[in-house]
Protein backbone atom coordinates (compact mmCIF):
# COMPACT_ATOMS: atom_id res chain seq x y z
CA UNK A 1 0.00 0.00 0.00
CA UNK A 2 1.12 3.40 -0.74
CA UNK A 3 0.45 5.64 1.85
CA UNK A 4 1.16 8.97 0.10
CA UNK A 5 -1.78 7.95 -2.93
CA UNK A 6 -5.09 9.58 -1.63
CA UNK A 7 -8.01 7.85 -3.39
CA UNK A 8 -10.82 10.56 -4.19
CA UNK A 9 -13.30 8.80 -1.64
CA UNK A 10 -10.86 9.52 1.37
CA UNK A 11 -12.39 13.50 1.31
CA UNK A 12 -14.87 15.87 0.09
CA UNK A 13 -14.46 17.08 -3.45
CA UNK A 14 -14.58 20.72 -1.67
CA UNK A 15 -10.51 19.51 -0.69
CA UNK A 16 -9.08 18.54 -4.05
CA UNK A 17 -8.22 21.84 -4.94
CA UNK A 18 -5.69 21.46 -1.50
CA UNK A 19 -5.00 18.27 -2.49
CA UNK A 20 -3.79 19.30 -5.90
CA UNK A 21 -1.27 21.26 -4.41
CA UNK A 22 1.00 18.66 -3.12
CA UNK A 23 1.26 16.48 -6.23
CA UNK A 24 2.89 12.99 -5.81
CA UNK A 25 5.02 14.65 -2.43
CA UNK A 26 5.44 11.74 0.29
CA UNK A 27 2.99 13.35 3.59
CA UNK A 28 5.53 14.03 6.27
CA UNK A 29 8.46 15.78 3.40
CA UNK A 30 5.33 18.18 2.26
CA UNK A 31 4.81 18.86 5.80
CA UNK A 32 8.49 19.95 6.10
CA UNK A 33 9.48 21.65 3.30
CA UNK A 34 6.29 24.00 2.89
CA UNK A 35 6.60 25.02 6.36
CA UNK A 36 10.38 26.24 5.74
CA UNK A 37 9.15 27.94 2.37
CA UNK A 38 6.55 29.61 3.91
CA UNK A 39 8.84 31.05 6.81
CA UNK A 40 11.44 31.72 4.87
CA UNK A 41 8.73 34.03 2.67
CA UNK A 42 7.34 35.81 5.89
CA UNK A 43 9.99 36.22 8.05
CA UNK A 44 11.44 39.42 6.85
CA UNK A 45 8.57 40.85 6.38
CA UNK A 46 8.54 44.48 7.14
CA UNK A 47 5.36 45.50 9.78
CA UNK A 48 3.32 47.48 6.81
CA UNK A 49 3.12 44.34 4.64
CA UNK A 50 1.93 42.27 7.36
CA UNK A 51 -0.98 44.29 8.32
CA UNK A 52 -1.49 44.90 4.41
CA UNK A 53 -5.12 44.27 3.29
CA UNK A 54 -5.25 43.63 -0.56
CA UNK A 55 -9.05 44.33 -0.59
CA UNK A 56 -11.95 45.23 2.03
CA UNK A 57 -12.78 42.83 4.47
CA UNK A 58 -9.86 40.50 3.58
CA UNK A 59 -7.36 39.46 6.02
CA UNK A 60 -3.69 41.03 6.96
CA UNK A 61 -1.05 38.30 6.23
CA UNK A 62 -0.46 38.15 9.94
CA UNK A 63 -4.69 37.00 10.51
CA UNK A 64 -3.64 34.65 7.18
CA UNK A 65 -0.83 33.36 9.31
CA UNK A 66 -3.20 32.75 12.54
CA UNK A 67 -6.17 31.52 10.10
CA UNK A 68 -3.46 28.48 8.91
CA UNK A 69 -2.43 27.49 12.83
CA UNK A 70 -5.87 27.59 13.67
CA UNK A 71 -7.13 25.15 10.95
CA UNK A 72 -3.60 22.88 11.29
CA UNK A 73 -4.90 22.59 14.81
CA UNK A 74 -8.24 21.52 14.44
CA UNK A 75 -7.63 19.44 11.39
CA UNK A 76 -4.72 17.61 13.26
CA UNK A 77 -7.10 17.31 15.94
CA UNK A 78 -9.39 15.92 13.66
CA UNK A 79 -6.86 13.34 12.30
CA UNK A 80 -5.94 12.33 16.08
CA UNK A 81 -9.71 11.07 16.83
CA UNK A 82 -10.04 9.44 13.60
CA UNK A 83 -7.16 7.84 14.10
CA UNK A 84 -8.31 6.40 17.36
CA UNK A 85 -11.55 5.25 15.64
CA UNK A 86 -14.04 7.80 17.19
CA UNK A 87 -16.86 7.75 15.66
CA UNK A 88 -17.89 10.56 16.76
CA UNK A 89 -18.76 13.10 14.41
CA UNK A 90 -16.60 16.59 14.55
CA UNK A 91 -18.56 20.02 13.89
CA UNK A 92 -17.46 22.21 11.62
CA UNK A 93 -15.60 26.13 12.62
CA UNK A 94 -16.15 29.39 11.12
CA UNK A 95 -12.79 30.23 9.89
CA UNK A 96 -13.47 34.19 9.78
CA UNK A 97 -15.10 33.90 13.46
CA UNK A 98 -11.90 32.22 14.20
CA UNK A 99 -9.70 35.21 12.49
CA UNK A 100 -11.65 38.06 13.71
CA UNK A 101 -11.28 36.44 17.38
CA UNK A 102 -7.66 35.88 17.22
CA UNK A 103 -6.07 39.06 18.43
CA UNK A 104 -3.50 38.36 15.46
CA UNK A 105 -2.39 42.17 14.47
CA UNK A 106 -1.41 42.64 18.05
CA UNK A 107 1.09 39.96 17.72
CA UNK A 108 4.86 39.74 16.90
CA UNK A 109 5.18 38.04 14.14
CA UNK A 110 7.89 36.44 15.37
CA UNK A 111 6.13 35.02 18.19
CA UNK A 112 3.53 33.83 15.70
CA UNK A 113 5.61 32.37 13.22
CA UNK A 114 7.60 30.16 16.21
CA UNK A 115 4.23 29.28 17.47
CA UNK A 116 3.30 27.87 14.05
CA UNK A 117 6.73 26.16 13.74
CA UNK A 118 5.77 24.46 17.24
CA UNK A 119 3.01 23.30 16.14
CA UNK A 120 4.05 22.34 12.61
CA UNK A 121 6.80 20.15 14.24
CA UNK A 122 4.22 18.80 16.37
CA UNK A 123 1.66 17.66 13.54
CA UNK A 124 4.83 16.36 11.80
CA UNK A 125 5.14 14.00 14.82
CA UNK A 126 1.45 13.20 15.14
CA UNK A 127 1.42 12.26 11.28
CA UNK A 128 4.59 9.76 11.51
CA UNK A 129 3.10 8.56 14.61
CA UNK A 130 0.38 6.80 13.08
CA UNK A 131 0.72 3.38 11.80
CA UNK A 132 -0.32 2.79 8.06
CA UNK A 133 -3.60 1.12 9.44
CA UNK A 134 -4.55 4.50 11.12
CA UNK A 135 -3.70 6.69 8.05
CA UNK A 136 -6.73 5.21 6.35
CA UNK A 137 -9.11 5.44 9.32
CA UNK A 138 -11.88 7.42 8.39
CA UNK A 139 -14.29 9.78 10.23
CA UNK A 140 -16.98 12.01 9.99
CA UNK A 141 -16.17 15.92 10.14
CA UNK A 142 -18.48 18.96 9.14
CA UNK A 143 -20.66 16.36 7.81
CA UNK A 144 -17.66 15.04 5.15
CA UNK A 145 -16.10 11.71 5.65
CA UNK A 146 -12.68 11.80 5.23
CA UNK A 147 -9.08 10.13 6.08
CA UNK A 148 -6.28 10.83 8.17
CA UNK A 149 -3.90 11.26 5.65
CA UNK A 150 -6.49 13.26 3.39
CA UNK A 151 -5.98 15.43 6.32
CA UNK A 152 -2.09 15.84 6.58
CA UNK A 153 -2.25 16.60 2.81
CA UNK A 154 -4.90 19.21 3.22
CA UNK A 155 -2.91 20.56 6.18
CA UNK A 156 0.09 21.08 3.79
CA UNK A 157 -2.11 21.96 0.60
CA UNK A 158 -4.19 24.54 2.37
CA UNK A 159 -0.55 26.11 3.90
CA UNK A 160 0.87 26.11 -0.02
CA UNK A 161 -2.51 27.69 -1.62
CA UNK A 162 -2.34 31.15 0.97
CA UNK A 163 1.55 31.13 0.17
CA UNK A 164 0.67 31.74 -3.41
CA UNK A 165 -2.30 34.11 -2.50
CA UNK A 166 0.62 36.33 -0.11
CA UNK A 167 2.97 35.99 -3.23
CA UNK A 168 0.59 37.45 -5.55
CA UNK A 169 -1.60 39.39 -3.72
CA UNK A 170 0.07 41.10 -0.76
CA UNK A 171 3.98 41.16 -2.00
């Protein structure tokens, strides 16, 4: 079994687009190297960029930055239980309830970037922590049945789509 080949039944055709975004990459690399392209990207940043808007009502790369740990946390929370078989089915989140709750523009952005390094480190280890038995447990989130690996490679999709929306909207 290849554990890096999603089948299109292991998520919600809403993800593919995420999906897409990682090609053939093996899970735990992806996880890796778009984290340190992403950084690398941000980190010199100067203040005025991150609290940049490109249009009304859209979010300053730092909220973009919170908006990505936020949903790596849930959806690695999400992989966790359905690795563990709970059946239990997972509510959805309101990503822009999440945002506008975050308290993200009074950050540093060091401090957020190291906080998303933690965790991304931390999902890393979740993700080669599971056996390849538990990578195709599925469960029941937002009302979509998906995998645990569909997960990791949304987590690292969804991080690689807002790179390219900073890249070409905000820089």
């Amino acid at each position: 079994m290849n554990i890096n080949q999603l089948n299109e039944n292991e998520y919600n055709p809403y993800f593919k687009f995420y999906i897409e975004k990682v090609g053939n990459a093996e899970l735990i690399e992806v996880l890796k190297t778009s984290f340190k392209e992403f950084s690398t990207t941000i980190k010199n940043l100067p203040e005025e960029k991150l609290m940049y808007r490109y249009a009304k009502g859209k979010w300053t790369i730092k909220e973009l930055i919170q908006h990505l740990i936020d949903t790596e946390r849930i959806l690695s929370y999400r992989a966790l239980r359905f690795s563990r078989n709970d059946a239990t089915e997972i509510q959805g989140f309101d990503e822009n309830w999440y945002v506008n709750n975050s308290n993200a523009n009074d950050r540093n952005i060091m401090d957020i970037l190291e906080e998303f390094n933690h965790l991304r480190k931390t999902s890393i280890s979740l993700f080669k922590s599971f056996s390849d038995e538990m990578l195709i447990n599925f469960g029941t989130a937002d009302r979509n049945k998906m995998s645990v690996r569909a997960l990791g490679f949304i987590i690292a999709g969804h991080q690689l789509h807002h790179l390219k929306i900073i890249k070409e909207r905000y820089l």
